[in-house]
N, C-alpha and C. Protein backbone atom coordinates (compact mmCIF):
# COMPACT_ATOMS: atom_id res chain seq x y z
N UNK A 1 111.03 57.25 -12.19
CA UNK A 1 112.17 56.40 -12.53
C UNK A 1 112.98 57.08 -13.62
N UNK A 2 114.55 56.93 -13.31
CA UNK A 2 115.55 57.84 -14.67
C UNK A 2 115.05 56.45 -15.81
N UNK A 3 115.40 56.88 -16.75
CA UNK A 3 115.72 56.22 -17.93
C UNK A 3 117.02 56.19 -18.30
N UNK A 4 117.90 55.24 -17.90
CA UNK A 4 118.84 54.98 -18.36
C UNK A 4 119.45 53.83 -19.06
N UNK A 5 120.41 53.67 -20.04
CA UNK A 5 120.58 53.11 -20.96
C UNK A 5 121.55 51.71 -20.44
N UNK A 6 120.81 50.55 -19.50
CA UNK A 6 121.50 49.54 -18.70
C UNK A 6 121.94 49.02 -19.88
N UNK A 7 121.20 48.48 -21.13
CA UNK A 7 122.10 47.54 -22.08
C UNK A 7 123.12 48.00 -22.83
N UNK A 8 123.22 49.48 -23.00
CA UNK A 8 123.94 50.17 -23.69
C UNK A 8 125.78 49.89 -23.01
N UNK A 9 125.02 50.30 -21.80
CA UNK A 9 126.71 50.52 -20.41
C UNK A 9 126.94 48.97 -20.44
N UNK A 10 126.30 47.91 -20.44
CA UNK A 10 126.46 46.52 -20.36
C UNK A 10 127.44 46.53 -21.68
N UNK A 11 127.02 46.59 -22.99
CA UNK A 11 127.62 46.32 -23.16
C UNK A 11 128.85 47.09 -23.49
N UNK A 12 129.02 47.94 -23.11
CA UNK A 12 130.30 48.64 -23.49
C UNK A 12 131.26 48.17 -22.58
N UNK A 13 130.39 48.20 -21.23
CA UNK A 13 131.87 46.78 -20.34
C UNK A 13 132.17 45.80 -20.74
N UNK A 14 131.32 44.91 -21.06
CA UNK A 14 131.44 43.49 -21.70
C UNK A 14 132.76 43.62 -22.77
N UNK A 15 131.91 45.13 -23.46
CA UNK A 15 133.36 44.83 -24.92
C UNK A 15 134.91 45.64 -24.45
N UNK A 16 135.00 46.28 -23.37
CA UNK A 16 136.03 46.57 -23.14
C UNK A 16 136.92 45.55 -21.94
N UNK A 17 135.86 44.81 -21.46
CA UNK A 17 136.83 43.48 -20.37
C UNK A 17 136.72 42.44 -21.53
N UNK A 18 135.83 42.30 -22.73
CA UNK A 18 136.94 41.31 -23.38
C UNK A 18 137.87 41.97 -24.63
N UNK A 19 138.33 42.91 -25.07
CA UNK A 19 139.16 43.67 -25.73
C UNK A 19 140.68 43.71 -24.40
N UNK A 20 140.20 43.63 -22.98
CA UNK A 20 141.25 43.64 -22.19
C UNK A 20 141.90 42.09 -22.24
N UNK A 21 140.81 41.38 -22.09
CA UNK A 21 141.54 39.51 -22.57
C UNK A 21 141.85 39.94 -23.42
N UNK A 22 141.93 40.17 -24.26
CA UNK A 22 142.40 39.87 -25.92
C UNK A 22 142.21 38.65 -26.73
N UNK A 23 140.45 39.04 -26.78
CA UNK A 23 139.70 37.42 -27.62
C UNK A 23 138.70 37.90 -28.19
N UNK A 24 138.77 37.41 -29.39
CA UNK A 24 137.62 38.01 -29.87
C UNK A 24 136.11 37.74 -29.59
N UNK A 25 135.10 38.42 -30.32
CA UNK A 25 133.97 37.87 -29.63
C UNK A 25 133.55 36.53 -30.08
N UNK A 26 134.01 36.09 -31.55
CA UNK A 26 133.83 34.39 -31.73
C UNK A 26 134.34 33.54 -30.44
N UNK A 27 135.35 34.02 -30.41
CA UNK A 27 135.82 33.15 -29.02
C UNK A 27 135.16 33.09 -28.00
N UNK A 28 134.56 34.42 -27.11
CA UNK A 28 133.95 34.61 -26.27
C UNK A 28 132.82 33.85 -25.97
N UNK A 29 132.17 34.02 -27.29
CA UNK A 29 130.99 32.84 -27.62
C UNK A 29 131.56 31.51 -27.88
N UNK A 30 132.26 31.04 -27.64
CA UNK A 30 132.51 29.62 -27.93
C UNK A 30 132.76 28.80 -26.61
N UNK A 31 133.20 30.07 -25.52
CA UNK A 31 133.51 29.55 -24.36
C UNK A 31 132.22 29.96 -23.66
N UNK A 32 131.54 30.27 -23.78
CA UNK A 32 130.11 30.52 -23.08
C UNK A 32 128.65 29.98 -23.90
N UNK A 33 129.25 29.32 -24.96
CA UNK A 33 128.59 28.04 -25.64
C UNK A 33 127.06 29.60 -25.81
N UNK A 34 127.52 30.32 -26.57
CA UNK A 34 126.59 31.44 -27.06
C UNK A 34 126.82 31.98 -28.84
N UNK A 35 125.95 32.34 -29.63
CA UNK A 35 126.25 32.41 -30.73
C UNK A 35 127.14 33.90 -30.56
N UNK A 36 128.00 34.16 -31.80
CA UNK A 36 128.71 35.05 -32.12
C UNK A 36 128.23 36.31 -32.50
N UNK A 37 126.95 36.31 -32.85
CA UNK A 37 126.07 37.42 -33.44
C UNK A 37 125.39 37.91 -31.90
N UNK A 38 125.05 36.71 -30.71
CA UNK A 38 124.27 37.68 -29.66
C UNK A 38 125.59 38.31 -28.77
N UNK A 39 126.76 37.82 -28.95
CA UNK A 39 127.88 38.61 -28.03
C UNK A 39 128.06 40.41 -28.90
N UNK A 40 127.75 40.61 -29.83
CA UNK A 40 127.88 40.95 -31.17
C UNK A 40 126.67 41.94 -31.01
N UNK A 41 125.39 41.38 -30.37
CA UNK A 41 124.33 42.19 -30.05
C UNK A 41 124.32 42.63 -28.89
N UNK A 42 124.85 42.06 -27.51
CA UNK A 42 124.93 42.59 -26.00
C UNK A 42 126.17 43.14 -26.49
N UNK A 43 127.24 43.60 -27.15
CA UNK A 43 127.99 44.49 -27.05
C UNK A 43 127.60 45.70 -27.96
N UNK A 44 126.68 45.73 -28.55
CA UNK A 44 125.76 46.83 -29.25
C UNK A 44 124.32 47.54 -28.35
N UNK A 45 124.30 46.54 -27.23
CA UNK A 45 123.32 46.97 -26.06
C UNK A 45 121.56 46.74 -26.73
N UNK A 46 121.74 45.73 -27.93
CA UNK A 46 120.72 45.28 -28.54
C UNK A 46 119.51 44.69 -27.79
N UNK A 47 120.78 43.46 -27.12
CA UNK A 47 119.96 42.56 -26.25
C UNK A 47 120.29 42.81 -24.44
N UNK A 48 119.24 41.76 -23.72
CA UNK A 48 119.22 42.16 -22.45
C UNK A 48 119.73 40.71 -22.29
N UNK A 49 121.37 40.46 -21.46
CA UNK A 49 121.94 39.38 -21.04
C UNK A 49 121.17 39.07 -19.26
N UNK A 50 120.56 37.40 -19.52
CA UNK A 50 120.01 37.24 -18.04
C UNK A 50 121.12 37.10 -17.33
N UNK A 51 120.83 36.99 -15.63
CA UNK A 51 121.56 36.91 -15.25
C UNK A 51 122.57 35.74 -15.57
N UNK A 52 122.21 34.31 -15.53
CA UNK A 52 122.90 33.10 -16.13
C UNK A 52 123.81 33.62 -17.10
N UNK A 53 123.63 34.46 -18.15
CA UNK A 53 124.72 34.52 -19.47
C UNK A 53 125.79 35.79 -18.56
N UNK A 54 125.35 36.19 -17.66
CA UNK A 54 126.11 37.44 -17.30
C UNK A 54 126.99 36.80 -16.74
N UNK A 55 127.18 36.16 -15.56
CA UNK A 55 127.55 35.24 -14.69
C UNK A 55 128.66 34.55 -15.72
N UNK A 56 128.29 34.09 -16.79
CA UNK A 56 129.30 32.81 -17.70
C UNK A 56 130.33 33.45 -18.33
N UNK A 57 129.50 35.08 -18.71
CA UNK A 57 130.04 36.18 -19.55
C UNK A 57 131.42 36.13 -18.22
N UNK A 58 131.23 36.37 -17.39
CA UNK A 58 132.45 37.33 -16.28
C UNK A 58 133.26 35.45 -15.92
N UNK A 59 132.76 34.49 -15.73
CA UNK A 59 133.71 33.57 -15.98
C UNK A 59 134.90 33.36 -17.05
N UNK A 60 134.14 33.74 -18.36
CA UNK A 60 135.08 33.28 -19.33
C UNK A 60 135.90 34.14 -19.50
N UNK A 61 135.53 35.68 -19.23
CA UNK A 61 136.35 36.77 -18.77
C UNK A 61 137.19 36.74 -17.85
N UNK A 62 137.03 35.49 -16.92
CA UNK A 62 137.92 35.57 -15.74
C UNK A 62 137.89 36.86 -14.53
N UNK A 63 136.80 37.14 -14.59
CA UNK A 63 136.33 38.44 -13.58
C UNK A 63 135.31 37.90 -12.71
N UNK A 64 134.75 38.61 -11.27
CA UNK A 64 133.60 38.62 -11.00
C UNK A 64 132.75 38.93 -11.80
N UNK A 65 131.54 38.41 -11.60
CA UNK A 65 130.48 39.49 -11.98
C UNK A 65 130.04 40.42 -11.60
N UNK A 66 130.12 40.66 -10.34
CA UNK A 66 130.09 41.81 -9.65
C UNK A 66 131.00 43.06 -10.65
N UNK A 67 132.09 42.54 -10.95
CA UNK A 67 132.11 43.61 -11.77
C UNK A 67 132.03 44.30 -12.86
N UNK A 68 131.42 43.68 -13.55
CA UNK A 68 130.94 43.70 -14.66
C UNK A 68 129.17 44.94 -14.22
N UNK A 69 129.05 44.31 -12.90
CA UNK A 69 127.82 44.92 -12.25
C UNK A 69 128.22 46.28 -11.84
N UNK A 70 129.32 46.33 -11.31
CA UNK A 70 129.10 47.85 -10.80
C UNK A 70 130.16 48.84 -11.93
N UNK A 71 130.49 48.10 -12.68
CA UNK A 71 131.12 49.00 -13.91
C UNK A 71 130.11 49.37 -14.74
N UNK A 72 128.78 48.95 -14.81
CA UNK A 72 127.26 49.18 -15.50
C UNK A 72 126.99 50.22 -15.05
N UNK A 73 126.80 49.85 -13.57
CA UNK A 73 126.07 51.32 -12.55
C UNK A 73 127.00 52.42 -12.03
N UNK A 74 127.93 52.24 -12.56
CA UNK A 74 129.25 53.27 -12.58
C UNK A 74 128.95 54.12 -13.80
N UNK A 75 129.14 53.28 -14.65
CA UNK A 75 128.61 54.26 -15.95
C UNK A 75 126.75 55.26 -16.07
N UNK A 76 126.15 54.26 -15.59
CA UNK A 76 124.76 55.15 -15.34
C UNK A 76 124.65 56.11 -14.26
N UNK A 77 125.15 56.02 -13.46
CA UNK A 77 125.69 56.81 -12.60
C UNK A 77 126.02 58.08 -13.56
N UNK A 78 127.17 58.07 -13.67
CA UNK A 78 128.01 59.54 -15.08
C UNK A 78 126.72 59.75 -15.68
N UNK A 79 125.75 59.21 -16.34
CA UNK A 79 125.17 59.29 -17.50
C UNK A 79 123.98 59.87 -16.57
N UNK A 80 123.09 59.61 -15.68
CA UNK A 80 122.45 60.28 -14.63
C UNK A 80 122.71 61.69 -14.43
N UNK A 81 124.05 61.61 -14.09
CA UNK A 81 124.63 63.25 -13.66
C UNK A 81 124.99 64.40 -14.82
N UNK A 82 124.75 64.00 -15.64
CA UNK A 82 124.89 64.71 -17.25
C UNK A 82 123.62 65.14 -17.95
């Protein structure tokens, strides 16, 4: 099995589709009824978002989740081939 860095690429999508809303992460967490410090930690790739918070994450984003999913394995992908 590769070792690759899923929470890392998580959250670097997470923080660049909500830097594309233009909201901060207090907000983010307020609409996904999540504290401000764990949006704060899945965009530091601290924590592992279940599927349920992923799912609420790409609602309040106004995205699928799907893409939030294959912008993850897009990036591990690159990071694989390097």
């Amino acid at each position: 099995m590769i070792n690759i860095n899923i929470d890392g690429h998580f959250g670097q999508v997470l923080k660049v589709q909500r830097k594309v809303q233009k909201i901060t992460q207090a907000k983010l967490a307020e609409k996904v009824k999540l504290d401000k410090t764990y949006i704060s930690m899945l965009e530091r790739g601290l924590r592992k978002p279940s599927l349920e918070v992923t799912i609420n994450l790409a609602k309040a984003l106004d995205i699928p989740a799907i893409e939030i999913v294959s912008e993850v394995e897009s990036l591990s992908e690159i990071t694989e081939r390097d």
